[in-house]
C-alpha atoms as a PDB file:
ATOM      1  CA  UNK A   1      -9.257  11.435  26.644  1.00  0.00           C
ATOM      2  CA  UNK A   2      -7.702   7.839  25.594  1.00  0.00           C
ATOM      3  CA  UNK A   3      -7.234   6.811  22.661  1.00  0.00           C
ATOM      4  CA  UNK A   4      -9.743   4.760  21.843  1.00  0.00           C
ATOM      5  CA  UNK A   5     -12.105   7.859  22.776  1.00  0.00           C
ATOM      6  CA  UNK A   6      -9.875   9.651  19.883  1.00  0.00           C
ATOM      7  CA  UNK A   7     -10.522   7.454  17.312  1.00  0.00           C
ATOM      8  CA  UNK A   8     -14.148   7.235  18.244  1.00  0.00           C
ATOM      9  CA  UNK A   9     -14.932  10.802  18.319  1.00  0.00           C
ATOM     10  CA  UNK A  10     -13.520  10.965  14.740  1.00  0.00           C
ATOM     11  CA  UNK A  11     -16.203   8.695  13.841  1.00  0.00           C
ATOM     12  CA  UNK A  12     -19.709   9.302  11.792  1.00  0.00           C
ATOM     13  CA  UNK A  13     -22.643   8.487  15.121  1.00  0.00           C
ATOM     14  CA  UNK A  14     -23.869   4.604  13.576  1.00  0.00           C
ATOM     15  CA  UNK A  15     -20.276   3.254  13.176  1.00  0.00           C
ATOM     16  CA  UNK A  16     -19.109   5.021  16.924  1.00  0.00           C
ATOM     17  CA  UNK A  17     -22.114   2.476  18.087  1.00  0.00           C
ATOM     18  CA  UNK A  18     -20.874  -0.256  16.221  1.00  0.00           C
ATOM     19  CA  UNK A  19     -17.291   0.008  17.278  1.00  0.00           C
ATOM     20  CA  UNK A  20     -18.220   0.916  20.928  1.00  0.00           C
ATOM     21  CA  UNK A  21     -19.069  -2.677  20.879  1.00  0.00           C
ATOM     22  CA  UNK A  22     -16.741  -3.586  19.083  1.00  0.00           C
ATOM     23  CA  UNK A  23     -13.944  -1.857  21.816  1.00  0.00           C
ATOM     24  CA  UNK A  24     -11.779  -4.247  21.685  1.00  0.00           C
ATOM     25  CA  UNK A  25     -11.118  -5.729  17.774  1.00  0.00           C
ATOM     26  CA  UNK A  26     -11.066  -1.177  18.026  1.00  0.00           C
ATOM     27  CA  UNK A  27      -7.593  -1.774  20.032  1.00  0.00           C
ATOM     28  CA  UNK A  28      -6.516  -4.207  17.976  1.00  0.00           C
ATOM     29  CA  UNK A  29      -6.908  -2.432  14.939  1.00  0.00           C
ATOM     30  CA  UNK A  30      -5.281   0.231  16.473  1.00  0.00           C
ATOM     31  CA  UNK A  31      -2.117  -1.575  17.468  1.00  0.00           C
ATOM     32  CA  UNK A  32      -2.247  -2.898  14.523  1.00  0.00           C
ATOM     33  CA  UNK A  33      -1.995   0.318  12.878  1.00  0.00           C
ATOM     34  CA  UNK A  34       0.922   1.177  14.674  1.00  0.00           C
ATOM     35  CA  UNK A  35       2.923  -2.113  14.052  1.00  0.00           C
ATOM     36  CA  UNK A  36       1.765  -1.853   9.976  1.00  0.00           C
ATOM     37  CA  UNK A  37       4.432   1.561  10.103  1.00  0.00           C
ATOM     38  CA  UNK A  38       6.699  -0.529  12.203  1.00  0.00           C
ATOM     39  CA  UNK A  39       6.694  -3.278  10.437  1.00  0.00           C
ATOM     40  CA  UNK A  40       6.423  -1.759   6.690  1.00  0.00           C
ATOM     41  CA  UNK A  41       9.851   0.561   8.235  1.00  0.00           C
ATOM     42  CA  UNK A  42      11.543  -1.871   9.199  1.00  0.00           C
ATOM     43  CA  UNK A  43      11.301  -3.705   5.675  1.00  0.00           C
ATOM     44  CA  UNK A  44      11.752  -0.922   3.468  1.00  0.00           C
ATOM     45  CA  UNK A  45      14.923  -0.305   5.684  1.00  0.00           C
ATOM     46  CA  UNK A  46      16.142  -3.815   5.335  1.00  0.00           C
ATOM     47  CA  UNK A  47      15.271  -4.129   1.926  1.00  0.00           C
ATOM     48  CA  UNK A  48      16.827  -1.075   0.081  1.00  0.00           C
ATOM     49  CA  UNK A  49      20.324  -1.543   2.256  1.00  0.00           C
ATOM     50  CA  UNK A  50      21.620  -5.058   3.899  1.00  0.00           C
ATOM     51  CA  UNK A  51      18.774  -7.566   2.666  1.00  0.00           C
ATOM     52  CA  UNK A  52      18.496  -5.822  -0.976  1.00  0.00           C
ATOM     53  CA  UNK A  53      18.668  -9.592  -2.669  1.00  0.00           C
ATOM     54  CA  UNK A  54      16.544 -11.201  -0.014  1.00  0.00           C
ATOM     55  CA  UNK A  55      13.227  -9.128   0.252  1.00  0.00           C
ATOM     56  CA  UNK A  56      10.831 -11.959   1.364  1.00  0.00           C
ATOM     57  CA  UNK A  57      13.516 -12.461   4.511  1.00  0.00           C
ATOM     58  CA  UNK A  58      13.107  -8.908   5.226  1.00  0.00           C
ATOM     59  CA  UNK A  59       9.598  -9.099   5.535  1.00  0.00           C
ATOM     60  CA  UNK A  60       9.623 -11.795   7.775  1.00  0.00           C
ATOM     61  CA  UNK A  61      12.621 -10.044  10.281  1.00  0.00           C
ATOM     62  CA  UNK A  62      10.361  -6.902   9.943  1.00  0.00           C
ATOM     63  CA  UNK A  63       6.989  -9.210  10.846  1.00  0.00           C
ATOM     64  CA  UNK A  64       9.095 -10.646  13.696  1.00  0.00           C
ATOM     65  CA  UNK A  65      10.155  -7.584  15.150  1.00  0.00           C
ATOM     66  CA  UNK A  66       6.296  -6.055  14.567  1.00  0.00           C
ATOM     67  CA  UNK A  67       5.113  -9.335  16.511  1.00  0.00           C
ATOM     68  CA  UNK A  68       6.977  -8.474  19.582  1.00  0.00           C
ATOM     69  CA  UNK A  69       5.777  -4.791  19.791  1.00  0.00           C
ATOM     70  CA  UNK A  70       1.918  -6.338  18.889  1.00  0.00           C
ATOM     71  CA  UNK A  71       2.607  -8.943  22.120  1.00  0.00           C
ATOM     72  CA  UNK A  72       3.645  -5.753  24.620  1.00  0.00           C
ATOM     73  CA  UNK A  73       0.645  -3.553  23.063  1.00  0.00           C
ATOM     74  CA  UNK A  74      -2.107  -6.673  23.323  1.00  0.00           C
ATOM     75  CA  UNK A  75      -1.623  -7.870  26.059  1.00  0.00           C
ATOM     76  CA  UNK A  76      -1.154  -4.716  28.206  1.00  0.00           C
ATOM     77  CA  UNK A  77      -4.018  -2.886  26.038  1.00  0.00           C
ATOM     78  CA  UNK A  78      -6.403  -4.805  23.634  1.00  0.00           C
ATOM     79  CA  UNK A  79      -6.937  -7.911  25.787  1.00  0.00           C
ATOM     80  CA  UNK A  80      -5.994  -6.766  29.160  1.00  0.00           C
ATOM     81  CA  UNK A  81      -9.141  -7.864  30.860  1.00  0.00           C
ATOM     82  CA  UNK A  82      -9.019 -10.994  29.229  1.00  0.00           C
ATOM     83  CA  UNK A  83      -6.778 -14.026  29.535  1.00  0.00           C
ATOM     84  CA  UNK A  84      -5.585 -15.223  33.052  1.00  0.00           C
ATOM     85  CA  UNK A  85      -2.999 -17.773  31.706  1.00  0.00           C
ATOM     86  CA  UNK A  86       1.059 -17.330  33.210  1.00  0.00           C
ATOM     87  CA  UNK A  87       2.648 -15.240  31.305  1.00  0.00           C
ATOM     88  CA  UNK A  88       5.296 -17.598  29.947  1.00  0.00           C
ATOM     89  CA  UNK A  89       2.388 -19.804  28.172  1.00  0.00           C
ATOM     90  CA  UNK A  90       0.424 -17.073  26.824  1.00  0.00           C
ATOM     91  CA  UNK A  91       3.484 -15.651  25.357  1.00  0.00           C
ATOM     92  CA  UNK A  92       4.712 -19.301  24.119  1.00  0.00           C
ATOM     93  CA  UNK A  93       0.934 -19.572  22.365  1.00  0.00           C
ATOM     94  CA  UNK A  94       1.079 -15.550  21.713  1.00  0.00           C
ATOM     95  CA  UNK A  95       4.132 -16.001  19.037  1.00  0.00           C
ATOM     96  CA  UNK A  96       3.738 -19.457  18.036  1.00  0.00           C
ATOM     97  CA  UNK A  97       0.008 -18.114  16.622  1.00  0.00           C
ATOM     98  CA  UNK A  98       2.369 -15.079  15.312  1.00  0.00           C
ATOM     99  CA  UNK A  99       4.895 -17.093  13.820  1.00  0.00           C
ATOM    100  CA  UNK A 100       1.789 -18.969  11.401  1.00  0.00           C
ATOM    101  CA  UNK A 101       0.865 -15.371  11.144  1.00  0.00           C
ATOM    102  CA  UNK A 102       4.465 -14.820   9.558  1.00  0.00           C
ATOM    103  CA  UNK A 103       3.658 -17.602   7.221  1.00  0.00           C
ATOM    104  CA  UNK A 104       0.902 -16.570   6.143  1.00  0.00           C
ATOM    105  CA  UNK A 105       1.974 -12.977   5.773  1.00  0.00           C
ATOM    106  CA  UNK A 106       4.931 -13.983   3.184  1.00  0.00           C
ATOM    107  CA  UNK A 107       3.133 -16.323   1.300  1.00  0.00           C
ATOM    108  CA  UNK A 108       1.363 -13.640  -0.803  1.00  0.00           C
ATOM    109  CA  UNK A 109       5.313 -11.903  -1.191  1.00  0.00           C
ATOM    110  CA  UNK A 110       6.449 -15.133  -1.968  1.00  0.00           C
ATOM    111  CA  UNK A 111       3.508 -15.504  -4.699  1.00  0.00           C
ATOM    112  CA  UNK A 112       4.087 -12.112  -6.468  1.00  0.00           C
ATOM    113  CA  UNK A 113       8.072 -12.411  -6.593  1.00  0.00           C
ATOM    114  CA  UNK A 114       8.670 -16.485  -7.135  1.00  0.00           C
ATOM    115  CA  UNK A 115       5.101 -17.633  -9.052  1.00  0.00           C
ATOM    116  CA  UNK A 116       4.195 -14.944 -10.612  1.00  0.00           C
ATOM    117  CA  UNK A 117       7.579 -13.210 -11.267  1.00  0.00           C
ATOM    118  CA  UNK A 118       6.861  -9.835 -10.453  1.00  0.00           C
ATOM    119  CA  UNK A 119      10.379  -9.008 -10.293  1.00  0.00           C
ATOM    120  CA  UNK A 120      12.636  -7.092 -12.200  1.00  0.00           C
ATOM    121  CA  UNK A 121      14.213  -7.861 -15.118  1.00  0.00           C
ATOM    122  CA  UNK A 122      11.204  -9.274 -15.882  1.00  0.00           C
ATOM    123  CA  UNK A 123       8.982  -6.276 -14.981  1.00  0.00           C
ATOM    124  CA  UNK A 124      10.505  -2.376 -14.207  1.00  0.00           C
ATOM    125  CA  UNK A 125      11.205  -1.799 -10.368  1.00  0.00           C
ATOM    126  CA  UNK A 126       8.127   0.173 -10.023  1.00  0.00           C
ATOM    127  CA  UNK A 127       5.798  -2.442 -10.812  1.00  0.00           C
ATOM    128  CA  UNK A 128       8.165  -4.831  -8.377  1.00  0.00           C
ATOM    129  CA  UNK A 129       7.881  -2.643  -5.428  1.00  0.00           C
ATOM    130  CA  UNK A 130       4.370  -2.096  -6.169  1.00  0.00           C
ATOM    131  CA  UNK A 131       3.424  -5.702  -6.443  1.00  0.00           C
ATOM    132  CA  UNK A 132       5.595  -6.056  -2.852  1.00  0.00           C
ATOM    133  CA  UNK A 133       3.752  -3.658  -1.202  1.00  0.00           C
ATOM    134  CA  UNK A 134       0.271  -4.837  -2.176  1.00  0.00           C
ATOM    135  CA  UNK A 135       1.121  -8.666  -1.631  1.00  0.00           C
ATOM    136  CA  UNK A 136       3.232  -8.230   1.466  1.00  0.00           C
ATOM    137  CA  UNK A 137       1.579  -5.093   3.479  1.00  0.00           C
ATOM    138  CA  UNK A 138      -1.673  -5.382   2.516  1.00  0.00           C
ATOM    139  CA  UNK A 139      -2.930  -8.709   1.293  1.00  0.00           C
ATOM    140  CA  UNK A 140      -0.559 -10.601   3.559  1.00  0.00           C
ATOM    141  CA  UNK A 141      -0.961  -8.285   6.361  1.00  0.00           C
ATOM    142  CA  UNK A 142      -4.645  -8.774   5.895  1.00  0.00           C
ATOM    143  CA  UNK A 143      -4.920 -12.180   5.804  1.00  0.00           C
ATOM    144  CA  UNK A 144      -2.539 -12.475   9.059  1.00  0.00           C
ATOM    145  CA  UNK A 145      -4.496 -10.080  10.772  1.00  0.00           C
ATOM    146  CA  UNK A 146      -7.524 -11.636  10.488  1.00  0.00           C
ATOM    147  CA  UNK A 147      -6.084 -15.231  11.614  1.00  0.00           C
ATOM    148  CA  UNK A 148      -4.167 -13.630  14.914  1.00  0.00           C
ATOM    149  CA  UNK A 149      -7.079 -11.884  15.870  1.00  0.00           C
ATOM    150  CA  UNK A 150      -9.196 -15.453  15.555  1.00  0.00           C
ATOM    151  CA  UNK A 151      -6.174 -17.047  17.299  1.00  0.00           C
ATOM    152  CA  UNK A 152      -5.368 -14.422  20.205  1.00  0.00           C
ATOM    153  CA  UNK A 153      -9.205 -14.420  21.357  1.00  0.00           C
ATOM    154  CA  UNK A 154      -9.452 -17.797  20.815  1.00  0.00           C
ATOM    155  CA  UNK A 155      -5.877 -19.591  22.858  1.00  0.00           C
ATOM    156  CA  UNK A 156      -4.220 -16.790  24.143  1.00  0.00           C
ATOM    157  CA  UNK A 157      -6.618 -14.157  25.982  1.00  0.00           C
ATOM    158  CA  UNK A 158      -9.929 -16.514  26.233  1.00  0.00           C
ATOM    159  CA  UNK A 159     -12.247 -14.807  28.107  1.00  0.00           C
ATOM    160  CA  UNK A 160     -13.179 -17.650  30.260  1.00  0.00           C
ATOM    161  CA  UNK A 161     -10.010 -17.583  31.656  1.00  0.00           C
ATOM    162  CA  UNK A 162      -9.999 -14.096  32.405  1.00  0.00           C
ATOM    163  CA  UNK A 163     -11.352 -13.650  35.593  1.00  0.00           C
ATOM    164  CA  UNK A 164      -8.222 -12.774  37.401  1.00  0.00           C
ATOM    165  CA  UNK A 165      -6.948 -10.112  34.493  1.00  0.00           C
ATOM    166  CA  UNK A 166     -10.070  -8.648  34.818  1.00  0.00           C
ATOM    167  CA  UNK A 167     -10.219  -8.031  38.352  1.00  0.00           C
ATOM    168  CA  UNK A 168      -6.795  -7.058  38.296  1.00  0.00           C
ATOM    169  CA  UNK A 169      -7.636  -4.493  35.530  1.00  0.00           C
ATOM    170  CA  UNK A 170     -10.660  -3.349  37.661  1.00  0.00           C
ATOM    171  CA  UNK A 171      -8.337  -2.748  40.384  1.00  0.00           C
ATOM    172  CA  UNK A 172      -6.035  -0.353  38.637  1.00  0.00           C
ATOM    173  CA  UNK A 173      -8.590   1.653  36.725  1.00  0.00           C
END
């Protein structure tokens, strides 16, 4: 069973329908599942030891390094059967889509700590870490998702170029 038959047999009979359609934003969401613990572990890690003072640049080496996992998982899962372009360019238009992702994953950080001061002294650390996690792993992480998803389907893995993925795809399964 893959996983994408997993996740769908956990699923109530109208949504499975839905999402069987829906295969591959399924993949995406599942990769990006898997870089949200990457990436959230990889800023909680920088931020409590070597970037403790810097927590926005944290989030954005911890996006980075979530980015590059998210490149290996989509394009060798999510959108295998589409694309078609050499791998250098897709990858060049892969992270420089990404690395507006990053931008607009730190901007709602960036909000909470610098505009609206969500910070201690000026609030406990509870409330800070709170308002980081909100604004950086879910609003921001939202917000990016939704614009790299747009972005990869649209310049990196079109579909009309992905005649030769697809038959290559074909071939192997």
């Amino acid at each position: 069973m893959t996983v994408v038959d997993s996740v769908l047999a956990w699923l109530p009979k109208p949504l499975r329908s839905v999402m069987i359609r829906h295969r591959e934003l399924l993949k995406f969401a599942i990769v990006g599942a898997t870089t949200f613990v990457i990436d959230n572990g990889v800023w909680f890690t920088l931020k409590f030891t070597v970037l403790e003072t810097k927590p926005v640049t944290a989030k954005a080496i911890a996006v980075l390094i979530a980015i590059i996992v998210s490149y290996v998982l989509n394009r060798e899962w999510s959108f295998r059967t589409r694309g078609g372009r050499e791998r250098h360019h897709e990858a060049a238009l892969f992270f420089l889509i990404s690395g507006v992702g990053i931008g607009i994953n730190v901007i709602p950080p960036y909000i909470s700590r610098y505009v609206l001061e969500l910070e201690t002294p000026h609030v406990s650390l509870l409330v800070q870490e709170t308002a980081d996690f909100v604004s950086g792993s879910i609003i921001g992480m939202l917000l990016a998702m939704g614009f790299r998803f747009w972005g990869f389907r649209r310049w990196v893995f079109p579909d009309q170029l992905g005649t030769r993925r697809r038959e290559l795809a074909d071939e192997h399964d």
